[in-house]
N, C-alpha and C. Protein backbone atom coordinates (compact mmCIF):
# COMPACT_ATOMS: atom_id res chain seq x y z
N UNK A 1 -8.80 -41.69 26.82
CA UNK A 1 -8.35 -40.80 27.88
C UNK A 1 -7.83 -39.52 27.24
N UNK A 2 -8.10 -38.26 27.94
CA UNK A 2 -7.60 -37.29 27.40
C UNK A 2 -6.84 -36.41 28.56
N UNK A 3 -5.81 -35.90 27.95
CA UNK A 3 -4.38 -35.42 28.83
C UNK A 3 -4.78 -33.97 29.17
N UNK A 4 -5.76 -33.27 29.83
CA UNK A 4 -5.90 -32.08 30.25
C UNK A 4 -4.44 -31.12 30.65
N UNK A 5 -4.04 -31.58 31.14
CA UNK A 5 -2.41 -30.59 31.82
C UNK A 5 -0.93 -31.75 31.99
N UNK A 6 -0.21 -31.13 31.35
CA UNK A 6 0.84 -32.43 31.17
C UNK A 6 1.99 -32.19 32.40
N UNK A 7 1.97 -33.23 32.84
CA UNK A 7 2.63 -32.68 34.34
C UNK A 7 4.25 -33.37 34.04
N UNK A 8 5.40 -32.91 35.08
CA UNK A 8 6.68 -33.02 34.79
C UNK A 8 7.13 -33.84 35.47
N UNK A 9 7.66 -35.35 35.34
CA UNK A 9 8.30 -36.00 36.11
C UNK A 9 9.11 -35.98 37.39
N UNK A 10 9.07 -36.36 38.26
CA UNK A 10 9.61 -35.96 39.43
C UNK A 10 11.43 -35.46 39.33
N UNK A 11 11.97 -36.25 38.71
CA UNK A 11 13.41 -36.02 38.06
C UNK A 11 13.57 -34.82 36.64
N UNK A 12 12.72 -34.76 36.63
CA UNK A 12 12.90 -33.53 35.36
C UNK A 12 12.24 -31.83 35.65
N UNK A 13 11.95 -32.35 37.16
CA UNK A 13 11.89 -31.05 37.83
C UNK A 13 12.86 -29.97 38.08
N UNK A 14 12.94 -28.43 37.52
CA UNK A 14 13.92 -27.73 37.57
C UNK A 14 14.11 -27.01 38.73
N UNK A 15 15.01 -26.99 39.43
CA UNK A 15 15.47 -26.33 40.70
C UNK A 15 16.20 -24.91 40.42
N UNK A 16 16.01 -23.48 40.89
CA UNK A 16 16.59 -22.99 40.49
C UNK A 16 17.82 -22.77 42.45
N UNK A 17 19.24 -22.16 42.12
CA UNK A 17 19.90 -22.44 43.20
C UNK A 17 20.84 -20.59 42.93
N UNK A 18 21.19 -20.75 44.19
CA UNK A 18 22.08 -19.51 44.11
C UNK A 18 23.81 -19.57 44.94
N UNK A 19 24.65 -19.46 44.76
CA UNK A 19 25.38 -19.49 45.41
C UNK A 19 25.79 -18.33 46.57
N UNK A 20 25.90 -19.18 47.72
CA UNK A 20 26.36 -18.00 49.11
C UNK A 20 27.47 -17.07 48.66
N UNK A 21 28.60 -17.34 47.72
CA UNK A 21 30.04 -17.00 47.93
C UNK A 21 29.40 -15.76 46.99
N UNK A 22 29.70 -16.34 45.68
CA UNK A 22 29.87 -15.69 44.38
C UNK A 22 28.74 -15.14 44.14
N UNK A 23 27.59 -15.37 44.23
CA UNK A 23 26.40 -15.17 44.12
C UNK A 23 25.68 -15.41 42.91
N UNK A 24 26.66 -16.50 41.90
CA UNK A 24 26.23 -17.76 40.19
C UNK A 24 24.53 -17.74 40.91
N UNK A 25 23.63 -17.54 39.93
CA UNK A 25 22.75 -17.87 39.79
C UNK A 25 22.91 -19.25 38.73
N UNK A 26 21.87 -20.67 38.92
CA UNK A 26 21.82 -21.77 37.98
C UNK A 26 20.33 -22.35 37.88
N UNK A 27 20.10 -23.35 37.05
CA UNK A 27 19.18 -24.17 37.08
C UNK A 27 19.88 -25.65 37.29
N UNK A 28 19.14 -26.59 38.03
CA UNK A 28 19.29 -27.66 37.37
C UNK A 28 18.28 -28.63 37.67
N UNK A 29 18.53 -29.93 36.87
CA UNK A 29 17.24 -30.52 37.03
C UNK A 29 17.38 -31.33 38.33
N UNK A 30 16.24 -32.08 38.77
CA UNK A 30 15.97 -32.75 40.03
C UNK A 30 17.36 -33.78 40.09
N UNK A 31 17.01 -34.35 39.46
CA UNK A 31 17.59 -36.00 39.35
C UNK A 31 19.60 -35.59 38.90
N UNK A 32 19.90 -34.36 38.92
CA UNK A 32 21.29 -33.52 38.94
C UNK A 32 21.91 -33.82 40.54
N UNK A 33 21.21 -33.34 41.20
CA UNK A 33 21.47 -32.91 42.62
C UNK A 33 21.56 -34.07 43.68
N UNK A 34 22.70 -33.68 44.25
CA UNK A 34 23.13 -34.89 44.87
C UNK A 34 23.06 -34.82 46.44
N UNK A 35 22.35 -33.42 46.65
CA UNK A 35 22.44 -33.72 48.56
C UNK A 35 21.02 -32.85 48.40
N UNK A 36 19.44 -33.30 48.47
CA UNK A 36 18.56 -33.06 48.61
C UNK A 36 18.02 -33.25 49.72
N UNK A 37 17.20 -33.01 50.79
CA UNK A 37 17.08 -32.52 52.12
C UNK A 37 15.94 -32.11 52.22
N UNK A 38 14.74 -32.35 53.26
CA UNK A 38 13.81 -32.22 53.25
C UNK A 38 13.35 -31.64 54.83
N UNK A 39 13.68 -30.31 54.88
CA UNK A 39 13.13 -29.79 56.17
C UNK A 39 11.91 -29.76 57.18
N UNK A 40 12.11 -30.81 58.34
CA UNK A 40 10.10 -30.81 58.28
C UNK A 40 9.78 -29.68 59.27
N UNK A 41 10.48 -28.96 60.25
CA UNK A 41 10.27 -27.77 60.80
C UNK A 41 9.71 -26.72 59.89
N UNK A 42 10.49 -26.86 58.36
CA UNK A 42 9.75 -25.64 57.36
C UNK A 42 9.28 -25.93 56.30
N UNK A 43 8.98 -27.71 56.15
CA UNK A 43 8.19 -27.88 55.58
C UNK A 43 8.43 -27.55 53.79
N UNK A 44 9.97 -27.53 53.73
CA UNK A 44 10.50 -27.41 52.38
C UNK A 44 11.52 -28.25 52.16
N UNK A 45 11.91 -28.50 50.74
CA UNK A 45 13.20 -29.30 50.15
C UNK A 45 14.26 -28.14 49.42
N UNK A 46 15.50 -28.88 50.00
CA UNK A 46 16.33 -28.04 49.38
C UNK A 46 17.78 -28.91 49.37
N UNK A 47 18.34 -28.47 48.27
CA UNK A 47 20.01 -29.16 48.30
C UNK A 47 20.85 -28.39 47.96
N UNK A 48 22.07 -28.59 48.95
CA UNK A 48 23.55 -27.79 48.87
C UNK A 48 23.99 -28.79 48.25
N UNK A 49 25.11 -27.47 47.07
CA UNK A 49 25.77 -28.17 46.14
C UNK A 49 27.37 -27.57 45.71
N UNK A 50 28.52 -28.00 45.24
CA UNK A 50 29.47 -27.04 45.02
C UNK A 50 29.28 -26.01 43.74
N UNK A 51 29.74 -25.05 44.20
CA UNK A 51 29.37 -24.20 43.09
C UNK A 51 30.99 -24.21 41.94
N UNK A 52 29.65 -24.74 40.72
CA UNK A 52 30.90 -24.96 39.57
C UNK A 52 31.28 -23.83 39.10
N UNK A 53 31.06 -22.24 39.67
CA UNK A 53 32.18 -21.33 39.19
C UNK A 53 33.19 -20.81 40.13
N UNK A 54 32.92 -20.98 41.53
CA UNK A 54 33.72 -20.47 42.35
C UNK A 54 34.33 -21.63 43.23
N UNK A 55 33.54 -22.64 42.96
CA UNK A 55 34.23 -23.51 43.73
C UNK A 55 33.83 -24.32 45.20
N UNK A 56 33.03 -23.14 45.71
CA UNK A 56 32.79 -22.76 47.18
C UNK A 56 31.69 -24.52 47.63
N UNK A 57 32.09 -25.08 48.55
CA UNK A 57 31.78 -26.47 48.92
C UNK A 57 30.04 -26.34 49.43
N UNK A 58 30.03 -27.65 49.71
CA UNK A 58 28.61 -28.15 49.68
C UNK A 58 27.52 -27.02 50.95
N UNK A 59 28.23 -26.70 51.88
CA UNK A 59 27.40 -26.20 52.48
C UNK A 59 27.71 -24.75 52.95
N UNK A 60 28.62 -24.22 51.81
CA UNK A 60 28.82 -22.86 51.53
C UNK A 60 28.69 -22.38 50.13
N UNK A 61 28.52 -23.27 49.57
CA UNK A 61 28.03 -22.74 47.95
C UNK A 61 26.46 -22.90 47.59
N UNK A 62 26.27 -23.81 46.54
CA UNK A 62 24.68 -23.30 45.93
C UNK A 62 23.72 -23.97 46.54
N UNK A 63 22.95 -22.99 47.11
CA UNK A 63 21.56 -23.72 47.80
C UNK A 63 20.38 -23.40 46.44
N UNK A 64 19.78 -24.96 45.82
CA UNK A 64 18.97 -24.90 45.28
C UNK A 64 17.58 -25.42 46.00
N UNK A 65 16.28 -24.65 45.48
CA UNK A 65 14.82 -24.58 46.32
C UNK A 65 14.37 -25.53 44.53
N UNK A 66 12.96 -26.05 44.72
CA UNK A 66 12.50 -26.62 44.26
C UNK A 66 11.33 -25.63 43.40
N UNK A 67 10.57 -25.72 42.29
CA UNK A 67 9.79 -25.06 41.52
C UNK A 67 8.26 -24.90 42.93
N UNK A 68 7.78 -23.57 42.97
CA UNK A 68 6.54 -23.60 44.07
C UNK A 68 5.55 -24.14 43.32
């Protein structure tokens, strides 16, 4: 068998997120994130998270989107 394109585990997928307050840009990986959410009206995933520089809580701090 030969490995044409090496693809990334579902948990080692990087999310990048931004915070509402402060406006911390971060990465983190999939399997990090603890309130992931799957919109079917828009047909996207996304998870609110606290933002570890300002503080600002789960559904006023960092909304991370998934790699397109």
């Amino acid at each position: 068998m030969k490995i044409t394109k090496q693809g990334t585990p579902k948990g080692e997928r990087i999310w990048k997120g931004c915070c509402w307050q402060c406006k911390s840009e971060a990465e983190a990986k999939e399997s990090e994130l603890t309130k992931i959410t799957h919109d079917q009206r828009e047909g996207v995933s996304f998870s609110w998270e606290k933002c570890p520089v300002c503080g600002a809580g789960p559904y006023s701090g960092m909304l991370f989107y998934p790699p397109c």
